[in-house]
N, C-alpha and C. Protein backbone atom coordinates (compact mmCIF):
# COMPACT_ATOMS: atom_id res chain seq x y z
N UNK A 1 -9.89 11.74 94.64
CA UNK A 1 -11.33 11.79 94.68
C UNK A 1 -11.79 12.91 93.76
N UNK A 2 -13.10 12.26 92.47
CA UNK A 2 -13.23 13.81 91.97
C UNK A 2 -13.77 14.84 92.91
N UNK A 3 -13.77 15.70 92.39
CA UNK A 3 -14.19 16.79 92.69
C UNK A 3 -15.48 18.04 91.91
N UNK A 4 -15.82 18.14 90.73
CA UNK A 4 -15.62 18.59 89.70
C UNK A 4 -17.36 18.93 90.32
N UNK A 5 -18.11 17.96 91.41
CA UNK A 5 -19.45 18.19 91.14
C UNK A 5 -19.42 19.65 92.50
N UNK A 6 -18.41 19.62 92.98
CA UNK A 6 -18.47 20.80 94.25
C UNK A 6 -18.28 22.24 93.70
N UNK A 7 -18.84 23.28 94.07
CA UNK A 7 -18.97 24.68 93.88
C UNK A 7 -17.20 24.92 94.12
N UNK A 8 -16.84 26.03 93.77
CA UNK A 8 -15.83 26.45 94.32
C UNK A 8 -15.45 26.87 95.55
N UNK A 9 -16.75 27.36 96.66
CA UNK A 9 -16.69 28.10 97.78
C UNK A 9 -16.65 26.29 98.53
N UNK A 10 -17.69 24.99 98.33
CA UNK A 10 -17.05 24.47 98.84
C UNK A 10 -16.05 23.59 98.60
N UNK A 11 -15.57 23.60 97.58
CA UNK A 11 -13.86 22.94 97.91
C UNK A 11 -12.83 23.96 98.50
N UNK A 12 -13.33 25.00 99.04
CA UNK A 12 -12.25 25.44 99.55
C UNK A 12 -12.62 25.51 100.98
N UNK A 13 -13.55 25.24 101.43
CA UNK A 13 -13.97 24.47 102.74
C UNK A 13 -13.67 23.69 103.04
N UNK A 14 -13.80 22.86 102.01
CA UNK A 14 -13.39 21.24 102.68
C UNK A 14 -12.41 20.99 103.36
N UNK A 15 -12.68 19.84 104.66
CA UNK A 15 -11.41 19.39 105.59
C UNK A 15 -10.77 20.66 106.43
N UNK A 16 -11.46 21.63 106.26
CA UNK A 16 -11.45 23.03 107.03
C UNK A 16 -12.07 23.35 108.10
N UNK A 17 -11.64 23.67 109.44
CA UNK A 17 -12.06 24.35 110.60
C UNK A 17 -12.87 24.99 110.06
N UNK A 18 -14.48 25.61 110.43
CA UNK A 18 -14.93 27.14 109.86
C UNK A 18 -14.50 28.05 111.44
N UNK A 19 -14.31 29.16 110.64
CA UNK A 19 -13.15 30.17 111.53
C UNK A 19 -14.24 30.39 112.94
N UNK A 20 -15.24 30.43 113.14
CA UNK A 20 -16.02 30.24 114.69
C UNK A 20 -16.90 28.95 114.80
N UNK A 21 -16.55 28.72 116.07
CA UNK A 21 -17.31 27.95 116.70
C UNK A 21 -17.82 28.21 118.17
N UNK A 22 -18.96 27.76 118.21
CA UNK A 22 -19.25 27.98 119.65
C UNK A 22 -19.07 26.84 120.41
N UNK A 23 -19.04 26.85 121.55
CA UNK A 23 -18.77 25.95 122.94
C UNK A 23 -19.15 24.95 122.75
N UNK A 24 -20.60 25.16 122.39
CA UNK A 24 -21.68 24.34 122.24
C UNK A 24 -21.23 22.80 121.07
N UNK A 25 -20.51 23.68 119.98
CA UNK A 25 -20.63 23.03 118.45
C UNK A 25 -19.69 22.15 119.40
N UNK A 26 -18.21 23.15 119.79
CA UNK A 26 -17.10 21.78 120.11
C UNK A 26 -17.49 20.98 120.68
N UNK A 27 -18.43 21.03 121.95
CA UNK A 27 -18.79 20.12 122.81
C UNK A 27 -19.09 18.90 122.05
N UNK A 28 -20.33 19.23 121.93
CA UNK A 28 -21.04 18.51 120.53
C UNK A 28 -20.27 17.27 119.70
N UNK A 29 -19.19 17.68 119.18
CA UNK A 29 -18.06 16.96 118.58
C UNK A 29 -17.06 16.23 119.26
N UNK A 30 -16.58 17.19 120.06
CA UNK A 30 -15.06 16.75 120.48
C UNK A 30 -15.43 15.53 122.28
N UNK A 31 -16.74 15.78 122.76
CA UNK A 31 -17.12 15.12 123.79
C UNK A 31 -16.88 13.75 123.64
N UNK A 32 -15.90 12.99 124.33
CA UNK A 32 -15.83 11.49 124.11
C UNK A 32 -17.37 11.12 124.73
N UNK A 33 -17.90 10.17 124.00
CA UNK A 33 -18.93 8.98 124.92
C UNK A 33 -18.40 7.83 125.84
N UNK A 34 -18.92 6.85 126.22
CA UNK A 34 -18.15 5.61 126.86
C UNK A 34 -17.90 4.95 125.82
N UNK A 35 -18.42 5.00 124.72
CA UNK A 35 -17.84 3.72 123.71
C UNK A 35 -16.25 4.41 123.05
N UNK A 36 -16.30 6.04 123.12
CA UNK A 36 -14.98 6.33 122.57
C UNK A 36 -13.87 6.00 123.50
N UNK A 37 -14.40 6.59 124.96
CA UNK A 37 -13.70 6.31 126.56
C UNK A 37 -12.79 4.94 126.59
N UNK A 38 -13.77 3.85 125.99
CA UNK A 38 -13.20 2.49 126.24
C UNK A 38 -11.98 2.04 124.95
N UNK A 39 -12.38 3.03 123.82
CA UNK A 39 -11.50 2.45 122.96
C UNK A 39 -9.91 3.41 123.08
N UNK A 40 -10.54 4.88 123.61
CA UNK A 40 -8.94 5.95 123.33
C UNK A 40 -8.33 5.10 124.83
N UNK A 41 -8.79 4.22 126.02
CA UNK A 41 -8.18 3.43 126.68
C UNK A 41 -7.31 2.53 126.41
N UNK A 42 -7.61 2.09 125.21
CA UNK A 42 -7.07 0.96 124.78
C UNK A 42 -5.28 1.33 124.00
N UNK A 43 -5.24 2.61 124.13
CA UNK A 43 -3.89 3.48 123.44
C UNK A 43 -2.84 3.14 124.30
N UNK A 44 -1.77 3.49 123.48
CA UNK A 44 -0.92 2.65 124.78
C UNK A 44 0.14 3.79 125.55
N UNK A 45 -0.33 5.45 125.48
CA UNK A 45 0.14 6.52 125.91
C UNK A 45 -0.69 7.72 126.17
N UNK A 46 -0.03 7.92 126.97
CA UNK A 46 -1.08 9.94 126.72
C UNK A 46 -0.95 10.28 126.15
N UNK A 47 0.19 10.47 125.09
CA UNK A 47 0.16 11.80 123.89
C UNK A 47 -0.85 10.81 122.85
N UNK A 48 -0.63 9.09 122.47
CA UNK A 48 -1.37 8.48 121.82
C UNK A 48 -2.98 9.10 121.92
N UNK A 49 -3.51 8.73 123.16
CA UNK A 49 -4.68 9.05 123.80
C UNK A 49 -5.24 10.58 123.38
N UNK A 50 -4.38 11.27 123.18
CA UNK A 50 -4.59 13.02 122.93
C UNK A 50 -4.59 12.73 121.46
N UNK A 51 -3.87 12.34 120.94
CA UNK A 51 -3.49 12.06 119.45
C UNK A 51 -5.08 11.79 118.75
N UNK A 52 -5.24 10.23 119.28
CA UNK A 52 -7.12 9.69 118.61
C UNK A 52 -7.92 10.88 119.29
N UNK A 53 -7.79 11.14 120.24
CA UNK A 53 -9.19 11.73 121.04
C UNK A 53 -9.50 12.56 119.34
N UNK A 54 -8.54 13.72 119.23
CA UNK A 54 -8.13 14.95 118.29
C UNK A 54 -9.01 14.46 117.00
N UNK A 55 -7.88 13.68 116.47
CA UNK A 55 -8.20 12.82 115.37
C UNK A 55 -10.01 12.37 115.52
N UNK A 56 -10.70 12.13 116.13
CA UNK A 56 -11.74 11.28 116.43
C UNK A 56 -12.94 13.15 116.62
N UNK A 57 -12.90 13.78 117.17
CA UNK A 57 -13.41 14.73 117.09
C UNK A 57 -13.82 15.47 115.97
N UNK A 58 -12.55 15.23 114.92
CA UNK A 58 -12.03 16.19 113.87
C UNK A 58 -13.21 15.12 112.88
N UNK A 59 -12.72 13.90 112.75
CA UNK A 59 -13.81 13.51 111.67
C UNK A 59 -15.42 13.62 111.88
N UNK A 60 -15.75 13.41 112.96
CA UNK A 60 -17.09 14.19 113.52
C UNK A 60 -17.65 15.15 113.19
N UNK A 61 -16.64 16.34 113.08
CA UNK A 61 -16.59 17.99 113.03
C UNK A 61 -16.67 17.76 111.51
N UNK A 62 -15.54 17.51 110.54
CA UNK A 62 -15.59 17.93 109.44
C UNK A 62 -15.77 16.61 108.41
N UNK A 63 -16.29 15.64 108.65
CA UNK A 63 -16.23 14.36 108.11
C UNK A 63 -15.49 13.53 107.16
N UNK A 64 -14.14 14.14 107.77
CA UNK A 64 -12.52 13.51 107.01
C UNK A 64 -11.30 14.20 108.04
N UNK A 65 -10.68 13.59 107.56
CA UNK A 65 -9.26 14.00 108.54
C UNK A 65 -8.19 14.53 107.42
């Protein structure tokens, strides 16, 4: 993917945690709804289930994995 139109400060952000967050932000993100509820159900393990939840938060949070 180019890149070339992003500043330098943010490509080195990108796909990056920013180093605080509050309670609030994770909530915000990482909170399944019922439509996520019904689909991380559909996994066929707990670590699976922990695996998407993660995954599914993270693109929310930073809008790529």
């Amino acid at each position: 993917m180019p890149f070339e139109f992003l500043s330098d400060e943010q490509v080195a952000r990108y796909g990056r945690f920013p180093q605080e967050r509050s309670p609030g932000e994770l909530e915000r993100f990482f909170r399944l709804d019922q439509a996520a509820l019904e689909q991380v159900g559909e996994r066929r393990s707990p670590a699976a289930n922990l695996g998407w939840a993660v995954q599914w938060g993270t693109v929310r949070m930073l809008g790529c994995f």
